[in-house]
C-alpha atoms as a PDB file:
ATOM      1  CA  UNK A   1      15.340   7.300  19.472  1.00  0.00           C
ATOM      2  CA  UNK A   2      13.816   9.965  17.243  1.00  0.00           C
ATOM      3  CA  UNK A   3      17.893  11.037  16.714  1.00  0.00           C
ATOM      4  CA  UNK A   4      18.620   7.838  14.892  1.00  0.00           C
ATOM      5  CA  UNK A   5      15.531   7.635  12.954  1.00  0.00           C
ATOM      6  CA  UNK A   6      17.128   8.488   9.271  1.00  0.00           C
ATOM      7  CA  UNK A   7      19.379   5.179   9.694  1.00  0.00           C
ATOM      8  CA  UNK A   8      16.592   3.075  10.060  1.00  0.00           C
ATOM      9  CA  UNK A   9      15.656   1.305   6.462  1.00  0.00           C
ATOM     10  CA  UNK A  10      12.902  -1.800   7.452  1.00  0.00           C
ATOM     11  CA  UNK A  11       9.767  -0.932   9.235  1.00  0.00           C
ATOM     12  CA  UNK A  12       7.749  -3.469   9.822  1.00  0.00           C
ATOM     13  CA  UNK A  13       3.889  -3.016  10.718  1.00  0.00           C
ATOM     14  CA  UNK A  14       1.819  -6.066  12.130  1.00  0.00           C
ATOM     15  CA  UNK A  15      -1.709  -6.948  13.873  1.00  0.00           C
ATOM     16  CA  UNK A  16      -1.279  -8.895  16.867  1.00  0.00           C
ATOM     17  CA  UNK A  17      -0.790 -12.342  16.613  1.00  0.00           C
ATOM     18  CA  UNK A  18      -0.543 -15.477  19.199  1.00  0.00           C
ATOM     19  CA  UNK A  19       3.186 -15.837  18.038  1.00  0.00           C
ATOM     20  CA  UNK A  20       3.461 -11.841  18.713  1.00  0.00           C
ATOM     21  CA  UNK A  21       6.989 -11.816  21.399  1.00  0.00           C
ATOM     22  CA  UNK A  22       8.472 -14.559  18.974  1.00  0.00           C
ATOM     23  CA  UNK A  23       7.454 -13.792  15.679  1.00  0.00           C
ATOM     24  CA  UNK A  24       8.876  -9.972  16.366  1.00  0.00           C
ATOM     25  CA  UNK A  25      12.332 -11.944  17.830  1.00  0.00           C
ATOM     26  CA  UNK A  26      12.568 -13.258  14.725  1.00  0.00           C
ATOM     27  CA  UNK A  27      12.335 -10.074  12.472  1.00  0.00           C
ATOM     28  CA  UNK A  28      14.233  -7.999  14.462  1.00  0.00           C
ATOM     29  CA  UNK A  29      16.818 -10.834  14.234  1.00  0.00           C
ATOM     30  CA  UNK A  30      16.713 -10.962  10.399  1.00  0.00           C
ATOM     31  CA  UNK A  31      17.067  -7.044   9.772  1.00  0.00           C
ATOM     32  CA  UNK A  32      13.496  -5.462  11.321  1.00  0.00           C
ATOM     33  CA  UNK A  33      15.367  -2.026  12.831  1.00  0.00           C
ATOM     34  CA  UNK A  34      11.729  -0.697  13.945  1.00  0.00           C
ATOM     35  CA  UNK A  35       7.796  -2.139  14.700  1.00  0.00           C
ATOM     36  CA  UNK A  36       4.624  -0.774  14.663  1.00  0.00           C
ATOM     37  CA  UNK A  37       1.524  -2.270  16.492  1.00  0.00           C
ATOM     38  CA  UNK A  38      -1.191  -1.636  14.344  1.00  0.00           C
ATOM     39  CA  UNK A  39      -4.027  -3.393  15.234  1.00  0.00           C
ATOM     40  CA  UNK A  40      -7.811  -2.178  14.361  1.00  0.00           C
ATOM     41  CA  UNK A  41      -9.644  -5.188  16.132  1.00  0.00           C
ATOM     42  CA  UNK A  42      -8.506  -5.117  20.038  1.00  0.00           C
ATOM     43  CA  UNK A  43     -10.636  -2.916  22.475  1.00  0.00           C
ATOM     44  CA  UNK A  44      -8.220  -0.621  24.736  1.00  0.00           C
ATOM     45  CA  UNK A  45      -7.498  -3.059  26.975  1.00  0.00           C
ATOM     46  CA  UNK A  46      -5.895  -5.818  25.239  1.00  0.00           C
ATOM     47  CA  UNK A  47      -4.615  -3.185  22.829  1.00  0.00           C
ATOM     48  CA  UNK A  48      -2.209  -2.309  25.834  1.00  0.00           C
ATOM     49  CA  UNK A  49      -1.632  -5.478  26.807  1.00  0.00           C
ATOM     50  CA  UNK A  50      -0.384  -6.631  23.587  1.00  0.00           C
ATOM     51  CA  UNK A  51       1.633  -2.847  23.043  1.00  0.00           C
ATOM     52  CA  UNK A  52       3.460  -3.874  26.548  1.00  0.00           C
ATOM     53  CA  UNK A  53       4.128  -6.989  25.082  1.00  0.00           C
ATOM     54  CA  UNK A  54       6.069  -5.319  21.640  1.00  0.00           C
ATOM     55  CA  UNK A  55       7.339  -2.293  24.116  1.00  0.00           C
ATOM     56  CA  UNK A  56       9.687  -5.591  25.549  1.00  0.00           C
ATOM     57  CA  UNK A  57      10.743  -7.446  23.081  1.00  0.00           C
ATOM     58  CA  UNK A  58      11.792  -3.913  20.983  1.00  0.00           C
ATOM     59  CA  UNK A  59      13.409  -2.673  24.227  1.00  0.00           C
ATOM     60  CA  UNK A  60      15.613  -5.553  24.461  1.00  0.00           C
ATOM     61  CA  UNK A  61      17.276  -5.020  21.029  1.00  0.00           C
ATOM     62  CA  UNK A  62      17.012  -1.402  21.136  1.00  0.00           C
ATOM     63  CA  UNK A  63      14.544  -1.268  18.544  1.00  0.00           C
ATOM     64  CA  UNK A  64      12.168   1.844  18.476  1.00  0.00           C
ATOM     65  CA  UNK A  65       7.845   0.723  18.995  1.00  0.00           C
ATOM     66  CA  UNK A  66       5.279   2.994  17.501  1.00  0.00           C
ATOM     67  CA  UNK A  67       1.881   2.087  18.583  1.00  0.00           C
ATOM     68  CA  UNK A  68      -0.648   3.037  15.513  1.00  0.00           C
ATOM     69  CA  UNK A  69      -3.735   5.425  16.657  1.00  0.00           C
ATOM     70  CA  UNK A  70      -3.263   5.941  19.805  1.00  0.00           C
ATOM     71  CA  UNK A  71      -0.894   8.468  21.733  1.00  0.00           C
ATOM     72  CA  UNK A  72      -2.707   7.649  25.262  1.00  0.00           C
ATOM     73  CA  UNK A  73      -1.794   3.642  25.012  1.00  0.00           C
ATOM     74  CA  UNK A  74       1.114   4.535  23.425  1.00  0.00           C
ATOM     75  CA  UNK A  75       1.792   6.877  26.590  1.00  0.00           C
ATOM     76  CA  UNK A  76       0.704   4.089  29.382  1.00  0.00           C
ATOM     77  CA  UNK A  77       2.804   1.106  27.125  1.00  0.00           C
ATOM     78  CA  UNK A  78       5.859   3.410  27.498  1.00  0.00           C
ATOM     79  CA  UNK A  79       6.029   3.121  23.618  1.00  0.00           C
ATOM     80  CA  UNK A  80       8.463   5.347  21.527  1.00  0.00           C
ATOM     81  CA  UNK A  81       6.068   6.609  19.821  1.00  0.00           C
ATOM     82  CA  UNK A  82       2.863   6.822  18.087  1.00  0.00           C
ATOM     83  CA  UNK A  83       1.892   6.854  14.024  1.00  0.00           C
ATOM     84  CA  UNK A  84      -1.153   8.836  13.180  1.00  0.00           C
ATOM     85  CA  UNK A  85      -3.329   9.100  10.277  1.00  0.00           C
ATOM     86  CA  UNK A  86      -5.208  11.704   8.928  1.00  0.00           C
ATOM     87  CA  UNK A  87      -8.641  10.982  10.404  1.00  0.00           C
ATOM     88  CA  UNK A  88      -6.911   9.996  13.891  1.00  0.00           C
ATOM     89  CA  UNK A  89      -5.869  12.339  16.936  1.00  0.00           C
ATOM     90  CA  UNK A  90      -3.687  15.178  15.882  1.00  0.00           C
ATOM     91  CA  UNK A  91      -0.393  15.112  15.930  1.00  0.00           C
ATOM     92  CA  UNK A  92       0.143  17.772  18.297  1.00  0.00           C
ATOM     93  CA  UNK A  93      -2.188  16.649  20.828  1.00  0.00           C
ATOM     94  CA  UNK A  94       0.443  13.729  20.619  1.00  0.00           C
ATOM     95  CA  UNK A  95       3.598  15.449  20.809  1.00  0.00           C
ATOM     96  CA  UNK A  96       1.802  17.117  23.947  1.00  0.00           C
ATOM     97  CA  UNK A  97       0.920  13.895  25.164  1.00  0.00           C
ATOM     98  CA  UNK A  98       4.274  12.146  24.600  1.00  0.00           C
ATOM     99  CA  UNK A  99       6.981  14.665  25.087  1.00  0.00           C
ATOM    100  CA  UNK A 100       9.610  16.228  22.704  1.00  0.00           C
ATOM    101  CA  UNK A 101      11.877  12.623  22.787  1.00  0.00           C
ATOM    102  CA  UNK A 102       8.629  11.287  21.277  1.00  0.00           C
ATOM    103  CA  UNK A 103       8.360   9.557  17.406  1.00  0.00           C
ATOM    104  CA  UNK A 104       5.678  10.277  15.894  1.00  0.00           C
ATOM    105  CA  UNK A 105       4.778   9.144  12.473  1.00  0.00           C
ATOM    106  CA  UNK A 106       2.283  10.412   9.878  1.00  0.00           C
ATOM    107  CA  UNK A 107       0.352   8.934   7.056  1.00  0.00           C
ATOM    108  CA  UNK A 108       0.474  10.721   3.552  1.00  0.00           C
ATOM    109  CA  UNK A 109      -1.167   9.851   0.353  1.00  0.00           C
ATOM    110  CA  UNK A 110      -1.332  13.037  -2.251  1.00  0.00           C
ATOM    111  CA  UNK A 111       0.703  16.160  -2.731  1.00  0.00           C
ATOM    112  CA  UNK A 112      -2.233  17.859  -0.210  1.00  0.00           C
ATOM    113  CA  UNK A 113      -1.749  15.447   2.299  1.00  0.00           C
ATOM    114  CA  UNK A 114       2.370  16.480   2.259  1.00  0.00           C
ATOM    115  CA  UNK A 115       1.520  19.764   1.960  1.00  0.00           C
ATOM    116  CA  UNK A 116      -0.837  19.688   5.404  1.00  0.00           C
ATOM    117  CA  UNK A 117       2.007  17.586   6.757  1.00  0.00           C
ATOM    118  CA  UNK A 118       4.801  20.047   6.477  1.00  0.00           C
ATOM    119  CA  UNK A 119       4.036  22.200   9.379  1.00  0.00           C
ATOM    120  CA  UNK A 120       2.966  19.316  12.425  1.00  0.00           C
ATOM    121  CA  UNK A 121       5.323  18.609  15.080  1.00  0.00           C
ATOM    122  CA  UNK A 122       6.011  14.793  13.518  1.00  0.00           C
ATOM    123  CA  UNK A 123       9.059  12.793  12.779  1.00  0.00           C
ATOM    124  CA  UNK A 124       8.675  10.864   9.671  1.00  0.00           C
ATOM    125  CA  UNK A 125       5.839  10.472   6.945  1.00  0.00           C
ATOM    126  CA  UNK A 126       4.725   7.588   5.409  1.00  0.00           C
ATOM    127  CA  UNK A 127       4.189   7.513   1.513  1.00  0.00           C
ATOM    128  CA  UNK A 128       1.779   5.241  -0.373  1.00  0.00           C
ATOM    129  CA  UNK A 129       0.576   2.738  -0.580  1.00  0.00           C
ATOM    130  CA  UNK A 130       2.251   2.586  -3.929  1.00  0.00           C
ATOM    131  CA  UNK A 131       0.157  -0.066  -5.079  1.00  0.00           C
ATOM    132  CA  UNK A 132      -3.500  -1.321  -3.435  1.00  0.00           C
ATOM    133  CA  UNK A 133      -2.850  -3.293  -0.481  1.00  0.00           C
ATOM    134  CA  UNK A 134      -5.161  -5.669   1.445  1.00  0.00           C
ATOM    135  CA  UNK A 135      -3.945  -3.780   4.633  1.00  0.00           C
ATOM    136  CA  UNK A 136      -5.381  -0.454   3.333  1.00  0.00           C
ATOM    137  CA  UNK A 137      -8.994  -1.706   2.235  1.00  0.00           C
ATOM    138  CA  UNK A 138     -10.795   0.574  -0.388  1.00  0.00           C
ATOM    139  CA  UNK A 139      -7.521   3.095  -0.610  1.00  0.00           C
ATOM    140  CA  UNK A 140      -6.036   3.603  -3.849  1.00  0.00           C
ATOM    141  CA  UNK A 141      -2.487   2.968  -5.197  1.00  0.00           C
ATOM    142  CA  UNK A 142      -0.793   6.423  -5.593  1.00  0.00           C
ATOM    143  CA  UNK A 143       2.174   5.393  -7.447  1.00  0.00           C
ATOM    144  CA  UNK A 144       5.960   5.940  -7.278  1.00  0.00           C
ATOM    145  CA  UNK A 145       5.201   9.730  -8.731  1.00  0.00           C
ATOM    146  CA  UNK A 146       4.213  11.057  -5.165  1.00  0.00           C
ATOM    147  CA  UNK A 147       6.994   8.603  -3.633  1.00  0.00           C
ATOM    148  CA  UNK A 148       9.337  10.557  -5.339  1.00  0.00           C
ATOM    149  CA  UNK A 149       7.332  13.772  -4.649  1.00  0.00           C
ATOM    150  CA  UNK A 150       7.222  13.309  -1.272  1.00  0.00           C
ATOM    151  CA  UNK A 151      11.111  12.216  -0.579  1.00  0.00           C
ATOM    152  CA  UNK A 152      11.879  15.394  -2.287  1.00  0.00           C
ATOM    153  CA  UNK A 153      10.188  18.117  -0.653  1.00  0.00           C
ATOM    154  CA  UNK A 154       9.560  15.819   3.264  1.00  0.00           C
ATOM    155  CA  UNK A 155      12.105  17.611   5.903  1.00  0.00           C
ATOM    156  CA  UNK A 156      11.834  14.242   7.254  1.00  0.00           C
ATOM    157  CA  UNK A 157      12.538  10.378   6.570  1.00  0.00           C
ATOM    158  CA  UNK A 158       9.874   9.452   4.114  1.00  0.00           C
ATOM    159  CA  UNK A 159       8.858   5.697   4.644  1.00  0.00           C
ATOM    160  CA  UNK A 160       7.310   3.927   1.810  1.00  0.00           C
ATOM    161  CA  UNK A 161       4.044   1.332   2.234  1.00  0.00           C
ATOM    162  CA  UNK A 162       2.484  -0.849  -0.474  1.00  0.00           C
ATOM    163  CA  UNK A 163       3.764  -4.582  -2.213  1.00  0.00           C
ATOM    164  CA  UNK A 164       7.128  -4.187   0.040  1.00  0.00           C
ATOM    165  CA  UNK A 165       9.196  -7.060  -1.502  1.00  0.00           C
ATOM    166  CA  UNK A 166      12.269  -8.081  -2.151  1.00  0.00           C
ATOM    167  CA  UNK A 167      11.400  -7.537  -5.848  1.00  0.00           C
ATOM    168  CA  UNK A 168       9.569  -4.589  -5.764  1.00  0.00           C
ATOM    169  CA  UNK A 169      12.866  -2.657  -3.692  1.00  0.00           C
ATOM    170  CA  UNK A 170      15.016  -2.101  -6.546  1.00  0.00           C
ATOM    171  CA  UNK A 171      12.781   0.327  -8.062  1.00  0.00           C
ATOM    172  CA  UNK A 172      11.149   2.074  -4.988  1.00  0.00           C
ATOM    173  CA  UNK A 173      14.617   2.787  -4.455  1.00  0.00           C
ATOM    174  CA  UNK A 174      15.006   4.313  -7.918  1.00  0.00           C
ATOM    175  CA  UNK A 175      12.077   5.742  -7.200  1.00  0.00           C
ATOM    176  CA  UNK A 176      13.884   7.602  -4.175  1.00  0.00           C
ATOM    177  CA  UNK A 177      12.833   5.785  -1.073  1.00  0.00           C
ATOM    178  CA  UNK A 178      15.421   4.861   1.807  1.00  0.00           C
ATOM    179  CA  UNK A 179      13.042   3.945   4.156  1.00  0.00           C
ATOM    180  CA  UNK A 180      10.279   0.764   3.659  1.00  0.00           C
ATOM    181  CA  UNK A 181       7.509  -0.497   5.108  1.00  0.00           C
ATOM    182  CA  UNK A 182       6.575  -3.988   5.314  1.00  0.00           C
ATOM    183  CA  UNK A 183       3.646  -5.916   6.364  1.00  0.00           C
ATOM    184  CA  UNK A 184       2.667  -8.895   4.716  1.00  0.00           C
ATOM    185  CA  UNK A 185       5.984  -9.809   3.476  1.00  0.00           C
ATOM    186  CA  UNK A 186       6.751 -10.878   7.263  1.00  0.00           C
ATOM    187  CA  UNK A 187       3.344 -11.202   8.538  1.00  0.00           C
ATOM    188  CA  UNK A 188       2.476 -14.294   6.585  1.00  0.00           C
ATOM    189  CA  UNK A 189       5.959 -15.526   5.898  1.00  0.00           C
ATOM    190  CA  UNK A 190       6.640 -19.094   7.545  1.00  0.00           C
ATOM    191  CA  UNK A 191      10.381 -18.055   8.285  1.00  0.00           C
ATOM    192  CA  UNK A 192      10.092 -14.226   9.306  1.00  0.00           C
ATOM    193  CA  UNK A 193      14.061 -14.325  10.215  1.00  0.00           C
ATOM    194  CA  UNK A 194      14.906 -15.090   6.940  1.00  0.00           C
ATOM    195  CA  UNK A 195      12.484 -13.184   4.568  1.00  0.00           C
ATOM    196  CA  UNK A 196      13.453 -10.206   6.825  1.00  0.00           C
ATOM    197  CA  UNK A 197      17.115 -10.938   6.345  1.00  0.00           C
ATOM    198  CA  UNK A 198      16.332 -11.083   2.341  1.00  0.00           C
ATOM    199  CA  UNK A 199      14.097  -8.304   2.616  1.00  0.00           C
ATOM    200  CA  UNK A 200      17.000  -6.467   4.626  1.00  0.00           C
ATOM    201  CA  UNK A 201      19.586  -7.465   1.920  1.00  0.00           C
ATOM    202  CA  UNK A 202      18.203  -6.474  -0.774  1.00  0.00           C
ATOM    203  CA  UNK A 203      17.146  -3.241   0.567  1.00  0.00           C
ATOM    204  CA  UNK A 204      20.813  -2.238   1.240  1.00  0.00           C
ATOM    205  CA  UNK A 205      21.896  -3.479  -1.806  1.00  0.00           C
ATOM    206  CA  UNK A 206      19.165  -1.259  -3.879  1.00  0.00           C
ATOM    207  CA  UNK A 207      19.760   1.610  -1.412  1.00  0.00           C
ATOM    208  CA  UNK A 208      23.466   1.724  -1.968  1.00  0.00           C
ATOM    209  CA  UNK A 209      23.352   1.394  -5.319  1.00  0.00           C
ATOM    210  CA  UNK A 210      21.323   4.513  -5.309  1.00  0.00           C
ATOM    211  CA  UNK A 211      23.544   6.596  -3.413  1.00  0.00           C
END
C-alpha cells in the first residue's frame, strides 16, 4: 500500500476505545483513507489485541493500518506498517523487521529533525504539531513555517498534525500541506461519519483550490 500513499489526504490517529471496530467503520465511511493505533496506555498484549482488531476493519475497506511504536506488534498484527518517533526504535530496524512493502512513518518537528529524516528507509513524515495539542503533552507548536519547510524539501508525503479542523484546513493547505492528520476532531466527535465526511470535504476543497 506504500504505492498509493501520496493519494491519501485524511489520517486519522486514535487510542483505543470500547467503540474501536465501529467507531473506525464510521470514519472510514465518512472519508478516513488511513488509521493509526496509537495507544501509550495498553501493555503488549492487549496492544495486539486491539491492533488485530484495526488490522480488520482497515482490511475490509482497503484502508492502510500503521501501528504507532512498535514494528514487532505491528509485525505479529499483520499491520501495514509502523510510525516511529524520534526517541522510538529506528526506522531501519523496522524496515528490517517489516519488509520493503512495509509503511513506515516518521515524526518531525524542526528543520534538524527533517534534516536527520532525509536519509532513513521511511515512507512519509509527519509535520507539527502546528499548534500545542493535548495529544502531544509538553511539545511545542512549531508553526506553519516548518510545514511549509518540510513539504518543500520531504522526498516524501508530508502529513500535517496539530488543531486538524475543518476550519483550520484552508490555510494548512496554503500553507502547503496535502496530507492531514486528525485526532480529536473524530475521536471525541458524537457522529465520526459525518465530521469525517466534513473534515474530508473541506480538505478536497482547500487542496484543490491549491493546486
Amino acid at each position: 500500500m506504500s504505492a498509493d500513499l501520496p493519494g491519501r489526504r485524511l489520517y486519522l490517529c486514535t487510542p483505543d476505545r470500547r467503540d474501536l471496530a465501529r467507531f473506525l467503520e464510521a470514519a472510514i465511511r465518512g472519508g478516513v483513507d488511513i488509521v493509526q493505533l496509537r495507544d501509550k496506555e495498553l501493555d503488549a498484549k492487549p496492544l495486539l489485541e486491539r491492533a488485530r482488531v484495526v488490522r480488520a476493519v482497515c482490511a475490509d475497506h482497503g484502508v492502510p493500518f500503521i501501528l504507532n511504536d512498535r514494528p514487532d506488534l505491528a509485525l505479529e498484527a499483520g499491520a501495514d506498517g509502523v510510525h516511529l518517533g524520534r526517541d522510538d526504535a529506528p526506522c531501519r530496524l523496522a524496515r528490517r523487521l517489516l519488509g520493503p512493502g512495509a509503511i513506515i512513518g516518521h515524526s518531525t518537528h524542526s528543520i534538524d529533525d527533517l534534516e536527520d529524516a532525509l536519509g532513513l528507509p521511511i515512507d512519509y513524515l509527519s509535520a507539527g504539531p502546528v499548534v500545542p495539542t493535548p495529544t502531544k503533552p509538553g511539545r511545542p507548536g512549531t508553526g506553519t513555517g516548518y510545514l511549509s519547510s518540510a513539504v518543500t524539501r520531504s522526498p516524501w508525503p508530508v502529513f500535517v498534525t496539530g488543531g486538524v479542523t475543518p476550519e483550520t484546513v484552508p490555510g494548512l493547505a496554503a500553507a502547503g500541506a496535502r496530507h492531514f492528520v486528525v485526532v480529536r476532531w473524530l475521536t471525541e466527535s458524537a457522529d465520526p461519519a459525518a465530521a469525517a465526511r466534513a473534515l474530508r470535504d473541506a480538505i478536497d476543497r482547500a487542496v484543490s483550490d491549491q493546486d
